[in-house]
Each structure stands twice: as structure tokens, then as C-alpha cells.
Protein backbone atom coordinates (compact mmCIF):
# COMPACT_ATOMS: atom_id res chain seq x y z
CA UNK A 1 119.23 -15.56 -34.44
CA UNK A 2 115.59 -16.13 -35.31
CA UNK A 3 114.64 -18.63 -37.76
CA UNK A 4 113.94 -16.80 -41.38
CA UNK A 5 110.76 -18.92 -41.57
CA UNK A 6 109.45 -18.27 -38.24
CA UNK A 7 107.54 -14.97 -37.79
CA UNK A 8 108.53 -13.12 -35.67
CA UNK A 9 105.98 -11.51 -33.45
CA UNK A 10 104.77 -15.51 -33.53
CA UNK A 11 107.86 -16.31 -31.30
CA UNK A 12 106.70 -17.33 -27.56
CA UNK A 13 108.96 -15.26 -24.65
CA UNK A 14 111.05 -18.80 -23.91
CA UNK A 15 111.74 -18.39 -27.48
CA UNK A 16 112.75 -15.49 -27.38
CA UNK A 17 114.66 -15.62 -24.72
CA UNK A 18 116.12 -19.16 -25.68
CA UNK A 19 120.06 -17.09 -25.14
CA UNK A 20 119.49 -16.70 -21.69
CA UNK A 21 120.77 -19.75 -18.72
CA UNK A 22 117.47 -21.28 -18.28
CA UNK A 23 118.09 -20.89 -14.58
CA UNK A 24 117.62 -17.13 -14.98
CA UNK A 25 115.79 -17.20 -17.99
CA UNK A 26 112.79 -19.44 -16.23
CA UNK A 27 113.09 -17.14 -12.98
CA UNK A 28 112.48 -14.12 -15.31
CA UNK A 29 109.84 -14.89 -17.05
CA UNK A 30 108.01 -16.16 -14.05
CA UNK A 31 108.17 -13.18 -12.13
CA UNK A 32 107.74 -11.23 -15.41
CA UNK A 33 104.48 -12.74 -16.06
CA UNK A 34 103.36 -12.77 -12.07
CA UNK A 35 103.70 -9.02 -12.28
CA UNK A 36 101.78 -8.79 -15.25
CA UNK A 37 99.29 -11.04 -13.72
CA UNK A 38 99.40 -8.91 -10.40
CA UNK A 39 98.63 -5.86 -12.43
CA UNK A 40 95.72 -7.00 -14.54
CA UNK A 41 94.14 -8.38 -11.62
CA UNK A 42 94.56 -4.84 -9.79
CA UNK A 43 96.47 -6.44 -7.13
CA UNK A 44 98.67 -3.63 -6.90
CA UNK A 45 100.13 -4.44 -3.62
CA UNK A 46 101.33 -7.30 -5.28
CA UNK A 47 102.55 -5.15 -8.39
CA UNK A 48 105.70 -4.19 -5.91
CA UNK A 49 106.89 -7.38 -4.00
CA UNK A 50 106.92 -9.00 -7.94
CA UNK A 51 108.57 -6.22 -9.54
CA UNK A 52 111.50 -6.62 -6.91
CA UNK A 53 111.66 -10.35 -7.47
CA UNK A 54 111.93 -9.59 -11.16
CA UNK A 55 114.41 -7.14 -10.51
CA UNK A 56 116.90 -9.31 -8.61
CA UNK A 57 116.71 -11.98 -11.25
CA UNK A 58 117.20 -9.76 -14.11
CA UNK A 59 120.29 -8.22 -12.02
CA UNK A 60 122.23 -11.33 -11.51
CA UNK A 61 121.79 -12.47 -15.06
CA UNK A 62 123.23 -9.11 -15.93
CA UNK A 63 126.00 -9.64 -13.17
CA UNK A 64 126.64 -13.10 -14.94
CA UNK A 65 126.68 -11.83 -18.22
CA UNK A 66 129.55 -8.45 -17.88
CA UNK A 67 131.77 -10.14 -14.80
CA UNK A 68 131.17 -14.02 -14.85
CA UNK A 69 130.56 -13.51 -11.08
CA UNK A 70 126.67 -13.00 -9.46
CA UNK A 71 125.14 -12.93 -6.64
CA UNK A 72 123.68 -16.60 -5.93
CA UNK A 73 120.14 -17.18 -5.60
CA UNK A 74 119.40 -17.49 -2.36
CA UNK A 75 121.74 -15.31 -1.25
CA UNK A 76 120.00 -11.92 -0.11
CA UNK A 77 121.79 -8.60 -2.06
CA UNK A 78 122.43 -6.63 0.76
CA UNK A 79 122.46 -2.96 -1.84
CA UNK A 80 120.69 -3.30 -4.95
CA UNK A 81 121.42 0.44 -5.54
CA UNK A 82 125.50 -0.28 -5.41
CA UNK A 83 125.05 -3.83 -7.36
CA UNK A 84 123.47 -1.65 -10.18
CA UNK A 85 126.35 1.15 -9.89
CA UNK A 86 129.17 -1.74 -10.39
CA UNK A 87 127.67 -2.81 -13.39
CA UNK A 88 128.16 0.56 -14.85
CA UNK A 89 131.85 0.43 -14.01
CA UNK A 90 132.97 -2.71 -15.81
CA UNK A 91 135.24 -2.03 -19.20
CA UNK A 92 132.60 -1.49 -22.36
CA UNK A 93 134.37 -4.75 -24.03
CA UNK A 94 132.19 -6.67 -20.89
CA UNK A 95 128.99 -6.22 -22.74
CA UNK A 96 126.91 -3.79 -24.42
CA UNK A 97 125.81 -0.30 -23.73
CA UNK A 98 122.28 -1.30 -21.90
CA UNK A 99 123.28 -4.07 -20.02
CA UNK A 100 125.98 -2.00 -18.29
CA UNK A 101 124.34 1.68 -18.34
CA UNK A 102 120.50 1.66 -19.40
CA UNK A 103 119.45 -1.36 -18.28
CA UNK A 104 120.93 -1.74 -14.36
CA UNK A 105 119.69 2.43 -14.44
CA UNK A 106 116.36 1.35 -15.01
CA UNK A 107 116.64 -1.72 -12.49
CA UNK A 108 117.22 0.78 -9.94
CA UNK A 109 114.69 3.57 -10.28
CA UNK A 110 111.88 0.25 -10.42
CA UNK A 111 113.53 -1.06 -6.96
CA UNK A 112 113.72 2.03 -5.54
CA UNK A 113 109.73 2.69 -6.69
CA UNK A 114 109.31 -0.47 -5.14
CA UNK A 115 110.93 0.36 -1.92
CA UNK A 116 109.88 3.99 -1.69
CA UNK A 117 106.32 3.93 -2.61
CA UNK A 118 104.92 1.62 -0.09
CA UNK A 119 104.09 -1.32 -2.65
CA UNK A 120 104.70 -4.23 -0.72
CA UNK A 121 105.69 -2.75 2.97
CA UNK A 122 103.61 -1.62 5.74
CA UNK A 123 104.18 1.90 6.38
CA UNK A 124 105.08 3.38 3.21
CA UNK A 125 104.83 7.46 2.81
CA UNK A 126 102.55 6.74 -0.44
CA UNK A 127 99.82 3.97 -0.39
CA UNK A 128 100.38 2.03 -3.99
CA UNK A 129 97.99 2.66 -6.48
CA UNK A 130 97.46 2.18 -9.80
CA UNK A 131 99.89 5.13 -11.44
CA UNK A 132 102.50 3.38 -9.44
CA UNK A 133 102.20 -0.46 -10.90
CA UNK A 134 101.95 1.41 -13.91
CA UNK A 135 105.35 2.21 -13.93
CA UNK A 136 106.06 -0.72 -12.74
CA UNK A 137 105.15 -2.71 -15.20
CA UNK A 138 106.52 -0.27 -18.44
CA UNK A 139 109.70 -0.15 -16.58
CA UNK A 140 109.86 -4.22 -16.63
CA UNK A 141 107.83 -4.33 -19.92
CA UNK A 142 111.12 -1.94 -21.34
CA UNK A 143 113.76 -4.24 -19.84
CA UNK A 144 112.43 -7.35 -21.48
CA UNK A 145 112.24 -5.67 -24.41
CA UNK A 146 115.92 -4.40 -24.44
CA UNK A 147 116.94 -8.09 -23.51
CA UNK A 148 115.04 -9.35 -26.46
CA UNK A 149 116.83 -6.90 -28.65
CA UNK A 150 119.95 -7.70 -27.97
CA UNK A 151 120.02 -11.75 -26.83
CA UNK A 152 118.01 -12.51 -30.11
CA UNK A 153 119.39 -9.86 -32.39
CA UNK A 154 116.13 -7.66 -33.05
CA UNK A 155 115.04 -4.01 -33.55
CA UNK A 156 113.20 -2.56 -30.18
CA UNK A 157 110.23 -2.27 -32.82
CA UNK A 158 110.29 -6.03 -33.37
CA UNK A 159 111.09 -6.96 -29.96
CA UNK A 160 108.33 -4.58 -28.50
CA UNK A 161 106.19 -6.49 -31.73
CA UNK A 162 106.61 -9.94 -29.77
CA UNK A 163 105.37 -8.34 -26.13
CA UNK A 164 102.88 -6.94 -27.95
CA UNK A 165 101.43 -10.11 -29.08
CA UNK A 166 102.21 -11.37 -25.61
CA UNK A 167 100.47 -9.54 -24.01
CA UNK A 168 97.33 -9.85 -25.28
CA UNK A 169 95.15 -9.97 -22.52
CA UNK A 170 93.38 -13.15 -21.43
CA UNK A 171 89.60 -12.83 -20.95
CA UNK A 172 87.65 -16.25 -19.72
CA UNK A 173 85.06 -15.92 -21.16
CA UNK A 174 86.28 -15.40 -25.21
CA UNK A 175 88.16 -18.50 -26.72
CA UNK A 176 90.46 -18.79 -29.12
CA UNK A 177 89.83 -21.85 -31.63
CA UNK A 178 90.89 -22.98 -35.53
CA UNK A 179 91.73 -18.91 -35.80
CA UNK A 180 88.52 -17.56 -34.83
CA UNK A 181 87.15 -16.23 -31.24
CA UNK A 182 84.18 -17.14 -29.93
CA UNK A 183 82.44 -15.78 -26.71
CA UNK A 184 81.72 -18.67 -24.41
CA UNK A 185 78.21 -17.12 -22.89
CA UNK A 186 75.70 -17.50 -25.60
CA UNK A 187 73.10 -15.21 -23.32
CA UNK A 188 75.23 -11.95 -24.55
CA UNK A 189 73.24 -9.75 -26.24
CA UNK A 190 75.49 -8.90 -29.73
CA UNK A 191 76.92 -5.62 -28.28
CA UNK A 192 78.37 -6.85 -25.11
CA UNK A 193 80.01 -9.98 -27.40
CA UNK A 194 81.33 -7.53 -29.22
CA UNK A 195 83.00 -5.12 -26.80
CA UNK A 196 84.56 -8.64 -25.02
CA UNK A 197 85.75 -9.51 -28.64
CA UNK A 198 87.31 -6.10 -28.68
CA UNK A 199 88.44 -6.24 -25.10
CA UNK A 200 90.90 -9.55 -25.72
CA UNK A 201 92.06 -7.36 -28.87
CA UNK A 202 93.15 -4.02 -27.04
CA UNK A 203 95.77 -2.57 -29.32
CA UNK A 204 94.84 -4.04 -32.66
CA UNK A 205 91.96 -2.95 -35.26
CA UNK A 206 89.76 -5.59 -36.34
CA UNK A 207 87.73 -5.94 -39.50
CA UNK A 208 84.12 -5.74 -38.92
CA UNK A 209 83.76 -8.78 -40.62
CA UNK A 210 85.14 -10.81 -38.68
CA UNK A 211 83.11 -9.31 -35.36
CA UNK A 212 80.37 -10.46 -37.08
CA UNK A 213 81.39 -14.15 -37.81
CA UNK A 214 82.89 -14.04 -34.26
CA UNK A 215 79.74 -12.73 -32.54
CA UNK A 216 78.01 -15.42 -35.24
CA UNK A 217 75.39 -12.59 -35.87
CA UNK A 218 72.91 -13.64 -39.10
CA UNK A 219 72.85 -10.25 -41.32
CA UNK A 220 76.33 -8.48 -41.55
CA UNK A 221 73.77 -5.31 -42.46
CA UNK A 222 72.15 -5.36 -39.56
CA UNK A 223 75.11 -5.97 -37.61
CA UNK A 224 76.86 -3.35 -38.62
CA UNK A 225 73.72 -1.00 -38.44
CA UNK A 226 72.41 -2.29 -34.71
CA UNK A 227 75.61 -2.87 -33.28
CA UNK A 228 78.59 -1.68 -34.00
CA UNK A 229 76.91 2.09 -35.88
CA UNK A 230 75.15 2.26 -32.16
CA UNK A 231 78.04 1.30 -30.39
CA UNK A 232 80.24 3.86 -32.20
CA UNK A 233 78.02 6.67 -31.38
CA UNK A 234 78.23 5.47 -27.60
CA UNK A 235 81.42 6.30 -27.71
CA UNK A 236 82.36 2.29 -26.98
CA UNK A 237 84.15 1.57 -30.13
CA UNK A 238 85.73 3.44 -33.31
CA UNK A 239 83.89 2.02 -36.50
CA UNK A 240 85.81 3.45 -39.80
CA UNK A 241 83.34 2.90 -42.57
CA UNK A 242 86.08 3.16 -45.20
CA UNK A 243 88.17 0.78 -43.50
CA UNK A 244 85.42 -1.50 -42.35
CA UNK A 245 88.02 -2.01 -38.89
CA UNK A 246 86.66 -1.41 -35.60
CA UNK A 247 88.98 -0.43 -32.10
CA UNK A 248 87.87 -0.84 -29.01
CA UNK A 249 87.22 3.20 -27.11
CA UNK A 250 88.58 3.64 -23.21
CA UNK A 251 85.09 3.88 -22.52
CA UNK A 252 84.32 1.03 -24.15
CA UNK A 253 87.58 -0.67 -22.08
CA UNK A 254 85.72 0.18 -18.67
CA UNK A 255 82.27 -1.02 -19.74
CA UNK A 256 83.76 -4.75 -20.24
CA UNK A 257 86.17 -4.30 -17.28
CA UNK A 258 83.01 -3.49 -15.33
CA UNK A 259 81.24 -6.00 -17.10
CA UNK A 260 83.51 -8.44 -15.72
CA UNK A 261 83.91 -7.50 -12.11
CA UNK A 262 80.04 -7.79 -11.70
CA UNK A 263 80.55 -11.82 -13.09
CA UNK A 264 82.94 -12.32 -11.08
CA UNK A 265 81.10 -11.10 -8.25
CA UNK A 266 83.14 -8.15 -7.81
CA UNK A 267 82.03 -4.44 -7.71
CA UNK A 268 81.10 -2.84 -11.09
């Protein structure tokens, strides 16, 4: 049960998954956050050989859990398709509804993607591509979700709350210190500090005046009227002038993600 003075969405994944063996619960999160890793780097190649490492971990746990019994690591499962089936034939009293049903259903439709789509074998029908990790990664971002829920006794909302804030992405060149962000290049030009301040924030609002202090701009005026009133009508960010909060536009998601494939010598 979580602590009533910790909040929640605060709670780091170990944490969160402090109920599970810390033999499966370190293997998890390790290939949990490789695949994440994979994906955000747009290795997705990679995407598939880590989703089935995550799904073999996540089965045996599940194995442990409803039968005592599981396959040892080490020990290769010969058919992940009939390892998930058994799991939905132990009695309900073995454990709840998604580790038995939902959970091992959705293990095997992400192995099978995995296997079937070419990620991570030569000679696949389909080559992988992005739409593939994709649903990779949802179908693993789901799962830990659902084993949040029930292993520390939280809503999907709150669960999904905690990824959320997980998952937050990691950009070099923005740091977070003594609760602000600053932008580590001082040569920026206000606008493209901006966009990267948005860009580690990609599925929260944030005030305008805190951009401001972040970007340490001098005049919060002509902040708001040179950059982020331009940027808005670029179509790069959403600036609510009643609210004073500013999100981050897919457009304005590509421009950094371009921005940062030319520094990192990559193509734009």
C-alpha cells in the first residue's frame, strides 16, 4: 500500500513495484526501460528483441505468481503462445482476472508482433518500422500499468499517473535543478530554448511564466510577445492567453526532434 504522505505520481517504478521478487522485478524494469530507450532512440530493430525479453520476464513472474511453478531463467520457453494459454486455465482463486486472462492475452499478441513482424529477425514478411514499436511499447507501457494497479493497490488512472511522470522524456541538453529547468546551451536563441523546454514536458501544460524564468528571458512582455505569440502562430506551440499555459504542437515536437538529430550529427 502506498504511503498516505507520499504522492503518488512522485513514486519511482522500483517503488512501485516494491511487491514484486526483486529477481523479476529488477529484470522487468530493465528490459522495460531498454525498450523505452530503444524506441526513443528510433532503434526500432531493437524495439522487438527488447519487447520479447520483457515479455519472458513478465511471463514467469506471472507463472510464479498463479502456480508457484515458472519457467527458470535461463531456461529457453520452448511456446510462449501455450505458456500464456495455461495461465488462463488455472482456478480464478490463483490470482486475479488480468494476471490470468488480460494480461498473458496481451503478452502474446506483443510476442507474436515481435515474432511476426520482422523486428529483430532477418527475413521477416514486414520490415519494422515505427507503427510497429509503437505498439510495442503501449502494449508493455499497458502491462506495467496493470501490474502497478494491482501489486500496489491503485486505480489504472493513478498507476498510468506514475508512467506518466516516468516517462518524461530525457533531453541532454535541458537540466533539471532546485525545481527549475534550465537549457544547458546558452547560444539558443529564446524560441528554440523554449520549444526544448517544451520538448522535456510533452504531455503537460506549462505556465508561461515559468518559460520565461526557465529560458531566463529579461521582459516577460516581450517574451510573451516575440516568442511564444510568434511561436503560436507557427503552429509550434499552443499559447492560451486566458490560461497563460503553453503545450508543446506536433509540429513543434519535430522541429526539436530535428533540432536534435542535426547536434548530434544525425540527419535533420
Amino acid at each position: 500500500m502506498a504511503s498516505t504522505n507520499t504522492p503518488r505520481s512522485s513514486l519511482t517504478l522500483e517503488q512501485a513495484l516494491t511487491a514484486v521478487p526483486p529477481t523479476y522485478r529488477n529484470r522487468l524494469i530493465k528490459s522495460y526501460r531498454e525498450l523505452k530507450a530503444a524506441y526513443s532512440e528510433e532503434q526500432y530493430d531493437a524495439c522487438g528483441l527488447r519487447a520479447g525479453r520483457f515479455c519472458e520476464v513478465l511471463l514467469r513472474y506471472l507463472q510464479l505468481t498463479l502456480s508457484g511453478n515458472t519457467t527458470p531463467f535461463g531456461t529457453h520457453i520452448t511456446n510462449f503462445s501455450d505458456e500464456c494459454h495455461k495461465l488462463e486455465r488455472v482456478p480464478q482463486a490463483a490470482g486475479p482476472e488480468s494476471f490470468r486472462v488480460l494480461i498473458p492475452r496481451a503478452l502474446n499478441y506483443l510476442y507474436c508482433l515481435r515474432n511476426k513482424r520482422g523486428i529483430g529477425h532477418v527475413g521477416g514478411d514486414v520490415e519494422a518500422n515505427r507503427i510497429d514499436a509503437s505498439a510495442c511499447v503501449r502494449i508493455a507501457d499497458w502491462c506495467v500499468c496493470e501490474l502497478i494497479r494491482i501489486v500496489h493497490t491503485l486505480s489504472l488512472e493513478e498507476a498510468q499517473d506514475i508512467l506518466d511522470a516516468l516517462s518524461a522524456r530525457t533531453v541532454p541538453e535541458v537540466w533539471s535543478v532546485l525545481g527549475k529547468k534550465r537549457v544547458l546551451d546558452a547560444s539558443l536563441d529564446f524560441a528554440s530554448k523554449t520549444l526544448l523546454l517544451l520538448y522535456a514536458e510533452p504531455t503537460a501544460a506549462v505556465a508561461a511564466e515559468d518559460l520565461f524564468q526557465w529560458a531566463e528571458h529579461s521582459n516577460f512582455a516581450v517574451y510573451r510577445r516575440d516568442v511564444l505569440r510568434r511561436l503560436h502562430a507557427l503552429r509550434l506551440l499552443e499559447y492560451d492567453l486566458e490560461t497563460e499555459m503553453v503545450v508543446i504542437s506536433p509540429l513543434g515536437i519535430w522541429r526539436v526532434e530535428a533540432l536534435l538529430k542535426t547536434r548530434a550529427g544525425g540527419s535533420p
